[in-house]
C-alpha atoms as a PDB file:
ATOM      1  CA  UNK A   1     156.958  30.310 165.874  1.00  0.00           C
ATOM      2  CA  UNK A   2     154.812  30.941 169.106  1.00  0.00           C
ATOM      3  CA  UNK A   3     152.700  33.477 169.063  1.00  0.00           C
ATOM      4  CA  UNK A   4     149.234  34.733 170.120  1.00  0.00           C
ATOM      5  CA  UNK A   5     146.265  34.542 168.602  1.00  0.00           C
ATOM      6  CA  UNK A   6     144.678  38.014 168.906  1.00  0.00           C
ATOM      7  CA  UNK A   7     148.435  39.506 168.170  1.00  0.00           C
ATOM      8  CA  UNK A   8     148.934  37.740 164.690  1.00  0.00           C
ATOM      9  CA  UNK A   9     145.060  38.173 163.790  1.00  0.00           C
ATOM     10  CA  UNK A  10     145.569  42.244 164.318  1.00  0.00           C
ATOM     11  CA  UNK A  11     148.992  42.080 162.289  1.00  0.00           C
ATOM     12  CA  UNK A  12     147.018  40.701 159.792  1.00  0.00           C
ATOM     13  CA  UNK A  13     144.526  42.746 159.492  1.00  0.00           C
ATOM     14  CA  UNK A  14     141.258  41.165 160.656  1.00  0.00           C
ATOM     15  CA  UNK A  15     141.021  44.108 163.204  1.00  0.00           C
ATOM     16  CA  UNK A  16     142.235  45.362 166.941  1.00  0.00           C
ATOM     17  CA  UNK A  17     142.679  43.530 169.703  1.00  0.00           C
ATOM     18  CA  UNK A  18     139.526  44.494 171.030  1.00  0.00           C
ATOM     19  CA  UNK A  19     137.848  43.299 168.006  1.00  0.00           C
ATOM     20  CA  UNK A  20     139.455  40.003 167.791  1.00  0.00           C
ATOM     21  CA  UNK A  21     138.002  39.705 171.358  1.00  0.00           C
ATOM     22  CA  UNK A  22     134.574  39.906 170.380  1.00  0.00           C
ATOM     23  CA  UNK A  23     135.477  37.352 167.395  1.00  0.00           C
ATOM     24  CA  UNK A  24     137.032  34.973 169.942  1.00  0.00           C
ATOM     25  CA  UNK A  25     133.597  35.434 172.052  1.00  0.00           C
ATOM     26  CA  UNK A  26     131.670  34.924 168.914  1.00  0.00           C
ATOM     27  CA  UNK A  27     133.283  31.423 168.428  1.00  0.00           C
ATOM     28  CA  UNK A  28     134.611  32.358 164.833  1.00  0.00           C
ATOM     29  CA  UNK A  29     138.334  31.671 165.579  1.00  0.00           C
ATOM     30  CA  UNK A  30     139.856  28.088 165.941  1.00  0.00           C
ATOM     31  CA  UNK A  31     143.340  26.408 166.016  1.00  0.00           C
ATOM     32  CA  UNK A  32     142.921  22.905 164.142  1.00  0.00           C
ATOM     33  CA  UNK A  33     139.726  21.535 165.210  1.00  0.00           C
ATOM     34  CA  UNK A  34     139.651  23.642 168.503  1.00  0.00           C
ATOM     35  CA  UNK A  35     137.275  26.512 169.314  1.00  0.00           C
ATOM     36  CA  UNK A  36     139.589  29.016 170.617  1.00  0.00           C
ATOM     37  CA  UNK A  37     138.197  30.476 174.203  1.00  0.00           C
ATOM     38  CA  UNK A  38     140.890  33.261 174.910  1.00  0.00           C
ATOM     39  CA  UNK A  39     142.453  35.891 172.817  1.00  0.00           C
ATOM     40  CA  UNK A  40     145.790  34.948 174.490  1.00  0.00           C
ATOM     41  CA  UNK A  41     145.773  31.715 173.401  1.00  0.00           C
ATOM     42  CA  UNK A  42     148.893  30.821 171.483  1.00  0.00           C
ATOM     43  CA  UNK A  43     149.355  29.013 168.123  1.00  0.00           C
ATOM     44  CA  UNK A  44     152.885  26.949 167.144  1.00  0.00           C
ATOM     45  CA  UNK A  45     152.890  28.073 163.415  1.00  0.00           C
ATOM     46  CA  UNK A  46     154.862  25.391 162.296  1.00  0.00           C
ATOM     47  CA  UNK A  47     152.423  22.701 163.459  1.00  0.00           C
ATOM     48  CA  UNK A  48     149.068  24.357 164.119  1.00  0.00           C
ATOM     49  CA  UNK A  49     146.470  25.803 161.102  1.00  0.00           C
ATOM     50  CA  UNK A  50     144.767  29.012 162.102  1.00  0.00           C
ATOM     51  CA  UNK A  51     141.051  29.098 161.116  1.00  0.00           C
ATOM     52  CA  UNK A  52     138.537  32.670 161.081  1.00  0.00           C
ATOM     53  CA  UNK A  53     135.282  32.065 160.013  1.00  0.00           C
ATOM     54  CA  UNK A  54     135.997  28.646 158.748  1.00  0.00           C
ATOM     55  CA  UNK A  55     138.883  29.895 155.881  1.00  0.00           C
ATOM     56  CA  UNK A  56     142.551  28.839 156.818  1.00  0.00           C
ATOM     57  CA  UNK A  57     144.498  31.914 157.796  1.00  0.00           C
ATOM     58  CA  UNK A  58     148.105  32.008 156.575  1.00  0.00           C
ATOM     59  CA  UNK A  59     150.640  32.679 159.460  1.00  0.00           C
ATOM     60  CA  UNK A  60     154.458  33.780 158.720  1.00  0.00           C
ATOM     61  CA  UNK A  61     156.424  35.137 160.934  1.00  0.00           C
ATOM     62  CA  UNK A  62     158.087  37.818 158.572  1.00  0.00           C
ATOM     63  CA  UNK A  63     156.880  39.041 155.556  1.00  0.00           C
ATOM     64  CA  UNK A  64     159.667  40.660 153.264  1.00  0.00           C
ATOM     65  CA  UNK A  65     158.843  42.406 149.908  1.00  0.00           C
ATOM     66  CA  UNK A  66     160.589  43.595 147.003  1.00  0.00           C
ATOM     67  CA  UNK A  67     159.350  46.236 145.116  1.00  0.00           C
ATOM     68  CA  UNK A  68     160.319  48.074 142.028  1.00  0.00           C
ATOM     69  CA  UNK A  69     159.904  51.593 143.605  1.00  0.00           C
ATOM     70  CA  UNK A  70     158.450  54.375 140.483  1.00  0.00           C
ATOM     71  CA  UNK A  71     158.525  58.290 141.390  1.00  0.00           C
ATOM     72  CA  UNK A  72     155.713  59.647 143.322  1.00  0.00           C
ATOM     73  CA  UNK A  73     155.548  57.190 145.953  1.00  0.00           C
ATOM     74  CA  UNK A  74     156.846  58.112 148.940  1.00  0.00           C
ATOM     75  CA  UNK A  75     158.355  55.415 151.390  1.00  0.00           C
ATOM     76  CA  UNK A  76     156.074  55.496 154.772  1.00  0.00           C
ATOM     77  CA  UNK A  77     152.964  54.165 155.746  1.00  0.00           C
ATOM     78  CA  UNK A  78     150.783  56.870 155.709  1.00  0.00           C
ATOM     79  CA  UNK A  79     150.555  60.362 154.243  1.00  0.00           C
ATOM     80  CA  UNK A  80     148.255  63.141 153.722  1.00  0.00           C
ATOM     81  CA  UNK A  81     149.080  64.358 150.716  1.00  0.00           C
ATOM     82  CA  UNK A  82     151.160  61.443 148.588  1.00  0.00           C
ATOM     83  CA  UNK A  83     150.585  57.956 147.482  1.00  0.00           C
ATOM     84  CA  UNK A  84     152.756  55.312 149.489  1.00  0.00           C
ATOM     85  CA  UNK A  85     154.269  52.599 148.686  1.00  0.00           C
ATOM     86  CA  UNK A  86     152.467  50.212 151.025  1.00  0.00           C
ATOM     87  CA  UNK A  87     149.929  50.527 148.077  1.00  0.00           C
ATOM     88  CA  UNK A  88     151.794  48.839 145.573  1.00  0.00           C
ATOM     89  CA  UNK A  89     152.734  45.495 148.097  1.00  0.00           C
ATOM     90  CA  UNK A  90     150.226  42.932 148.703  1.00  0.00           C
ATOM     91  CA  UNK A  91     150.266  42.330 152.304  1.00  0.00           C
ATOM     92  CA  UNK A  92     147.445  42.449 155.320  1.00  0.00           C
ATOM     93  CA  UNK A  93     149.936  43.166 157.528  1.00  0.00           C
ATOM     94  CA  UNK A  94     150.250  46.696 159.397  1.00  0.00           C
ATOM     95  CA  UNK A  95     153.910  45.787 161.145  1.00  0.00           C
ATOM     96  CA  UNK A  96     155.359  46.120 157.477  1.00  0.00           C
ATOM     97  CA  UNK A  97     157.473  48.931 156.496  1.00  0.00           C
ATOM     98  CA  UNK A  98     159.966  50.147 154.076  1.00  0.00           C
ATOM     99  CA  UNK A  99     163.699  49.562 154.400  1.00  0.00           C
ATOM    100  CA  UNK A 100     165.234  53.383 154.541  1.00  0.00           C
ATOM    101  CA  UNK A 101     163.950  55.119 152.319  1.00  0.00           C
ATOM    102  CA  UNK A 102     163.932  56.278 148.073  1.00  0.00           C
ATOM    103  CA  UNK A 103     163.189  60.270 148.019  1.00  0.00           C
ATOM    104  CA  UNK A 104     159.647  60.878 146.249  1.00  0.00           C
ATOM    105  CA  UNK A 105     161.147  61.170 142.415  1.00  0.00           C
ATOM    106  CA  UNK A 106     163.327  58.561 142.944  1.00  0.00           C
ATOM    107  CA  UNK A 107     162.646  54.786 141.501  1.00  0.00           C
ATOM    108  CA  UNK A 108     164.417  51.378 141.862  1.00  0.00           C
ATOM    109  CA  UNK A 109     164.974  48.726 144.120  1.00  0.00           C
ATOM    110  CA  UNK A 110     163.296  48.750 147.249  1.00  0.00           C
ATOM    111  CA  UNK A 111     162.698  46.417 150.578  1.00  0.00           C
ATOM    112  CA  UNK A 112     159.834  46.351 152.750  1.00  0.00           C
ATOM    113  CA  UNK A 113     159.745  43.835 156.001  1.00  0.00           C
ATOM    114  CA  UNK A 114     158.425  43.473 159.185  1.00  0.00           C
ATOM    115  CA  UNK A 115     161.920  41.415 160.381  1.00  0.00           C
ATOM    116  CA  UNK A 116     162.809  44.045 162.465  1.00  0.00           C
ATOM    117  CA  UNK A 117     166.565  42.780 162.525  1.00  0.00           C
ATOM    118  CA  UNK A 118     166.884  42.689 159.028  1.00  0.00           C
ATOM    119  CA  UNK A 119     166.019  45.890 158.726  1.00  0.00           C
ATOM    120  CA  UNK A 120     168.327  47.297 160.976  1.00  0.00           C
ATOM    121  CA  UNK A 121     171.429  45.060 159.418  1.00  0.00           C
ATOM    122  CA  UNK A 122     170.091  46.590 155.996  1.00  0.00           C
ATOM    123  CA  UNK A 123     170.157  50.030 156.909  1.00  0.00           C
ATOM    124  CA  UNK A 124     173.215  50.138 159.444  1.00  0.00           C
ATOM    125  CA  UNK A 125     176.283  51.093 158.081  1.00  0.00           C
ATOM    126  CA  UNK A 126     178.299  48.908 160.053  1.00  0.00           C
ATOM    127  CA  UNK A 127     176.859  46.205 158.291  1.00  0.00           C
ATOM    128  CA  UNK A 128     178.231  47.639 154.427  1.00  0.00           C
ATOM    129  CA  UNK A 129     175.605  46.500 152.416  1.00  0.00           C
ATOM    130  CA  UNK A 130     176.193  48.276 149.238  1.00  0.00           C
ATOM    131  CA  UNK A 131     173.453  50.482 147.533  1.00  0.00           C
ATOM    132  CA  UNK A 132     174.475  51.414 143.997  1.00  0.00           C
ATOM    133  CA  UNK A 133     172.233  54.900 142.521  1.00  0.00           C
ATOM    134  CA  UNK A 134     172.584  55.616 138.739  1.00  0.00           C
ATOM    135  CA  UNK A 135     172.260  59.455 138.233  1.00  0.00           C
ATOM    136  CA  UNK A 136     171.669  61.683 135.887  1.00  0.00           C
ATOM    137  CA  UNK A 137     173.139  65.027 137.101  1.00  0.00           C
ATOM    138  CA  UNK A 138     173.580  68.822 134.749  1.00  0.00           C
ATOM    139  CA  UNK A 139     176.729  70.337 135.555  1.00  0.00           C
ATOM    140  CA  UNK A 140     180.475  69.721 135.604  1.00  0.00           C
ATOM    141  CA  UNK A 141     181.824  67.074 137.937  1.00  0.00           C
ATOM    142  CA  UNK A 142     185.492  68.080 139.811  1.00  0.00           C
ATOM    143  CA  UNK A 143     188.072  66.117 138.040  1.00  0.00           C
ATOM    144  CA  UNK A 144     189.010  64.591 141.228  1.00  0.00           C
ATOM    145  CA  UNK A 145     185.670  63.618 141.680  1.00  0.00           C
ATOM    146  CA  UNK A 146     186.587  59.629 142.078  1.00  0.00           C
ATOM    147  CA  UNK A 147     189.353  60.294 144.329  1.00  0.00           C
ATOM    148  CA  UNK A 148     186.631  62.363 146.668  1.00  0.00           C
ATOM    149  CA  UNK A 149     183.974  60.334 146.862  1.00  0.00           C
ATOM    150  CA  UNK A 150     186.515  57.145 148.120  1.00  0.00           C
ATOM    151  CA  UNK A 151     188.151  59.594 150.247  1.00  0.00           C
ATOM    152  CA  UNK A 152     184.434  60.888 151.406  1.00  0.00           C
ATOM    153  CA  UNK A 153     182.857  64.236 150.734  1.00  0.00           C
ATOM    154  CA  UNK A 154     181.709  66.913 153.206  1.00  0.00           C
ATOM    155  CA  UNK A 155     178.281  67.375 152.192  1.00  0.00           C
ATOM    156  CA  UNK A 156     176.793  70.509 154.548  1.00  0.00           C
ATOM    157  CA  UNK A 157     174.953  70.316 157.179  1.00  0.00           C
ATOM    158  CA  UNK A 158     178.110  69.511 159.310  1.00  0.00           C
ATOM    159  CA  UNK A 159     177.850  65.080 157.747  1.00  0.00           C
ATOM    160  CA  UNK A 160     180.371  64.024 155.641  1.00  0.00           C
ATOM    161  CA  UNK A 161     179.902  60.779 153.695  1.00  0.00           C
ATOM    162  CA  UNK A 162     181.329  57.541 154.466  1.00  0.00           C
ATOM    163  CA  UNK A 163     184.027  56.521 151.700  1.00  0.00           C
ATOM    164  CA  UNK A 164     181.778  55.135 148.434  1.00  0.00           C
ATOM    165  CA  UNK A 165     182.685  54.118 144.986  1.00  0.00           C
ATOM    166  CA  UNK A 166     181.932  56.773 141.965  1.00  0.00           C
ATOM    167  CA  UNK A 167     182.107  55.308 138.624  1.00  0.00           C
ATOM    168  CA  UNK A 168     181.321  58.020 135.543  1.00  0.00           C
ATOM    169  CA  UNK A 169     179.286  56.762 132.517  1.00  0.00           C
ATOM    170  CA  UNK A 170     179.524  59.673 130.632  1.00  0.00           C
ATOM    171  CA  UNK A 171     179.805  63.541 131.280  1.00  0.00           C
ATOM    172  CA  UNK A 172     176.188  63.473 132.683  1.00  0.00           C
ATOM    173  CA  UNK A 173     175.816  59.801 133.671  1.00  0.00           C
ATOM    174  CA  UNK A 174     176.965  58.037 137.334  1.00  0.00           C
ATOM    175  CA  UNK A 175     177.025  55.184 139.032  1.00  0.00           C
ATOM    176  CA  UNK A 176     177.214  56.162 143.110  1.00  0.00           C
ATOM    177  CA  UNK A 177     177.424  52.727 145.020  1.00  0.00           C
ATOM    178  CA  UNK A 178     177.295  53.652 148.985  1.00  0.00           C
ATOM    179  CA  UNK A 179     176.429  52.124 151.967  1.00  0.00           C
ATOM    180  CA  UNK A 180     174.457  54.206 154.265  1.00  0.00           C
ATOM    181  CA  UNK A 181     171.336  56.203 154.053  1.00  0.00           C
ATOM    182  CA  UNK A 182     171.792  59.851 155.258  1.00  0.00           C
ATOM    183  CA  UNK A 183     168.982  62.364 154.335  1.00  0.00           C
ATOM    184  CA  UNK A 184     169.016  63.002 150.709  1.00  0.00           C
ATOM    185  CA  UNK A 185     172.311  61.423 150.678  1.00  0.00           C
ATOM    186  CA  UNK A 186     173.198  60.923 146.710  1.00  0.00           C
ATOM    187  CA  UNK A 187     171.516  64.258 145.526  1.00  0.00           C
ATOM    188  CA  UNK A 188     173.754  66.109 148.497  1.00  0.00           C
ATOM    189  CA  UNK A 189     176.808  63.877 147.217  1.00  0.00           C
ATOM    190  CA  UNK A 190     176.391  64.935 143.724  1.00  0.00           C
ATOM    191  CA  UNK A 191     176.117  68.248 144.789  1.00  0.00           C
ATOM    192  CA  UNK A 192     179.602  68.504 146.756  1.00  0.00           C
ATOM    193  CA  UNK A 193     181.249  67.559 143.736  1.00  0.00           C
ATOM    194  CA  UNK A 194     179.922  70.192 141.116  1.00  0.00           C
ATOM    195  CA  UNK A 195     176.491  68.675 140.052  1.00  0.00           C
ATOM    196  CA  UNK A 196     172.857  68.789 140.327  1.00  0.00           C
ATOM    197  CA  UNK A 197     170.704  65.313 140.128  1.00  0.00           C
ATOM    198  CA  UNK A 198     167.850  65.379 137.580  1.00  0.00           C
ATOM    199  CA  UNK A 199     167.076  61.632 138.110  1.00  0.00           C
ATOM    200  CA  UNK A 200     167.670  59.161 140.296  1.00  0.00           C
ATOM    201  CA  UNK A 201     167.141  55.667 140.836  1.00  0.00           C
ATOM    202  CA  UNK A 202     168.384  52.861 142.595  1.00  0.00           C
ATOM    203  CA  UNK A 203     169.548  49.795 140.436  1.00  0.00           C
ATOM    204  CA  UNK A 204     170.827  47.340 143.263  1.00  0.00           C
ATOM    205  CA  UNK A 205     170.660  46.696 146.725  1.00  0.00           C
ATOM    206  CA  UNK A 206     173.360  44.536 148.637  1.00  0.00           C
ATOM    207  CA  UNK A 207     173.472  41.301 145.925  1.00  0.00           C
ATOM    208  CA  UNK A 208     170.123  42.469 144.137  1.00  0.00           C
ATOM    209  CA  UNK A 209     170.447  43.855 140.909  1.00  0.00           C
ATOM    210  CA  UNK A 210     167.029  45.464 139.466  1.00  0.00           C
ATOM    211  CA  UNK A 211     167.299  44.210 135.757  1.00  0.00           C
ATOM    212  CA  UNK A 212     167.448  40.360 137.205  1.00  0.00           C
ATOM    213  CA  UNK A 213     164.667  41.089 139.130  1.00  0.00           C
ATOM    214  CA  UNK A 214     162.292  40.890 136.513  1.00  0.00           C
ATOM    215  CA  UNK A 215     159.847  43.202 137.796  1.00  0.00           C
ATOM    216  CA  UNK A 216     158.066  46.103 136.089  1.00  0.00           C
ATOM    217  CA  UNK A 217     157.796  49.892 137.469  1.00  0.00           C
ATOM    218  CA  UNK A 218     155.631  49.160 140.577  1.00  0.00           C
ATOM    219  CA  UNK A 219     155.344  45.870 140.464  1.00  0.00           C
ATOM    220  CA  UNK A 220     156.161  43.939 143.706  1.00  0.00           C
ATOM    221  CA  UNK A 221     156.790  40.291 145.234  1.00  0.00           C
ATOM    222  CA  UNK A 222     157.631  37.935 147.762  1.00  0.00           C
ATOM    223  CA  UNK A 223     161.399  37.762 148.131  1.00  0.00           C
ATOM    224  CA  UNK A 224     163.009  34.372 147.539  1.00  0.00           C
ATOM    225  CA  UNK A 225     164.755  32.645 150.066  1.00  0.00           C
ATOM    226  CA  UNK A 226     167.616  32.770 147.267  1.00  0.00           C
ATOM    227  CA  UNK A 227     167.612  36.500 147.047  1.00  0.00           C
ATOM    228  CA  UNK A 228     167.494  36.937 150.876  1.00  0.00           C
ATOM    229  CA  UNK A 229     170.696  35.649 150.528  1.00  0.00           C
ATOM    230  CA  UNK A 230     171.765  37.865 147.903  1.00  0.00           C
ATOM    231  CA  UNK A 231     170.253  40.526 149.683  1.00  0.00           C
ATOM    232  CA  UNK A 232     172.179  40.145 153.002  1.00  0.00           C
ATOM    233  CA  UNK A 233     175.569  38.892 151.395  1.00  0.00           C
END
């Protein structure tokens, strides 16, 4: 990867542009044994080390996280009023953001990257990556409710849901495996077919499956190289 050194220095959060300027100025920035003399310079990640104030500065090109999602987080990068979830990842980054999103009292499995592509395959329905929701829901399902979910439901607003796979646990217990992400999507699903959610989470994502994941209510990691594979396939 190419890339400049004021750019990747302000993704990773050692300031703005116009900061890293002054640091550049201040000879406190150098690639290998070099003193760098403009901003603009550019770094090749692969073969270069990146130095500020004498301490190597790790470069990656994408950072992807997974993160074990617990209610009262809610999935952006700022708000005035609720923890987010950026809290619970350990990243310097300010290009990294949550895949879709998991409504406020909803937990499970949940991505955040900066790849903007892989975000976009993850989220696009073209791309049918599955998303599988267990719910626990008060009322009385219809008894066709199987048939209506594969067949798709209308669920208000004037959006009907994409054909998805409804499994029943027990008579308040589902498994609701989708894949696309429209507003409140699962709740609003439930909903068309007799029921009302009282909790919600998400217990896999594409070839992830949260109990193999091995990670505790907002806990977060690194994702493998292994399960970026699982995740995409």
């Amino acid at each position: 990867m190419i890339v400049r050194v004021d750019k990747i220095l302000s993704e990773l959060g050692f300031g703005s542009r116009q900061e890293i300027k002054k640091y550049v100025k201040a000879g406190k920035i150098r690639i290998n044994d070099n003193i760098v003399k403009k901003p603009e310079e550019k770094l090749n990640s692969e073969k270069d080390k990146l130095y500020f104030e004498g301490k190597e500065v790790e470069v990656e090109e994408f950072e992807t996280f997974i993160l074990y999602k617990p209610a009262g987080y809610v999935c952006a990068t700022k708000d005035n009023v609720h923890k987010t979830v950026m809290e619970l990842i350990d990243s310097k980054r300010k290009n990294v953001v949550p895949v879709g999103r998991l409504d406020l009292d909803t937990e499970g499995i949940l991505i955040l990257t900066n790849d903007g592509s892989l975000n976009h395959r993850l989220v696009s329905p073209s791309s049918h990556v599955d998303k599988t929701y267990y719910a626990v829901f008060e009322g009385k399902l219809d008894e066709n409710a199987v048939e209506m979910t594969k067949n798709g439901l209308d669920i208000g607003e004037g959006e009907v849901s994409k054909p998805a796979k409804l499994e029943i646990i027990s008579d308040n217990e589902i498994l609701l495996t989708i894949h696309e992400g429209k507003f409140h999507q699962v709740k609003r699903m439930v909903k068309a077919l007799g029921g009302e959610v009282t909790y919600l989470k998400r217990v896999a994502f594409g070839g992830l499956r949260l109990d193999d994941l091995k990670l505790n209510k907002g806990e977060s990691r690194k994702i493998t190289e292994i399960e970026m594979e699982m995740l995409k396939g």
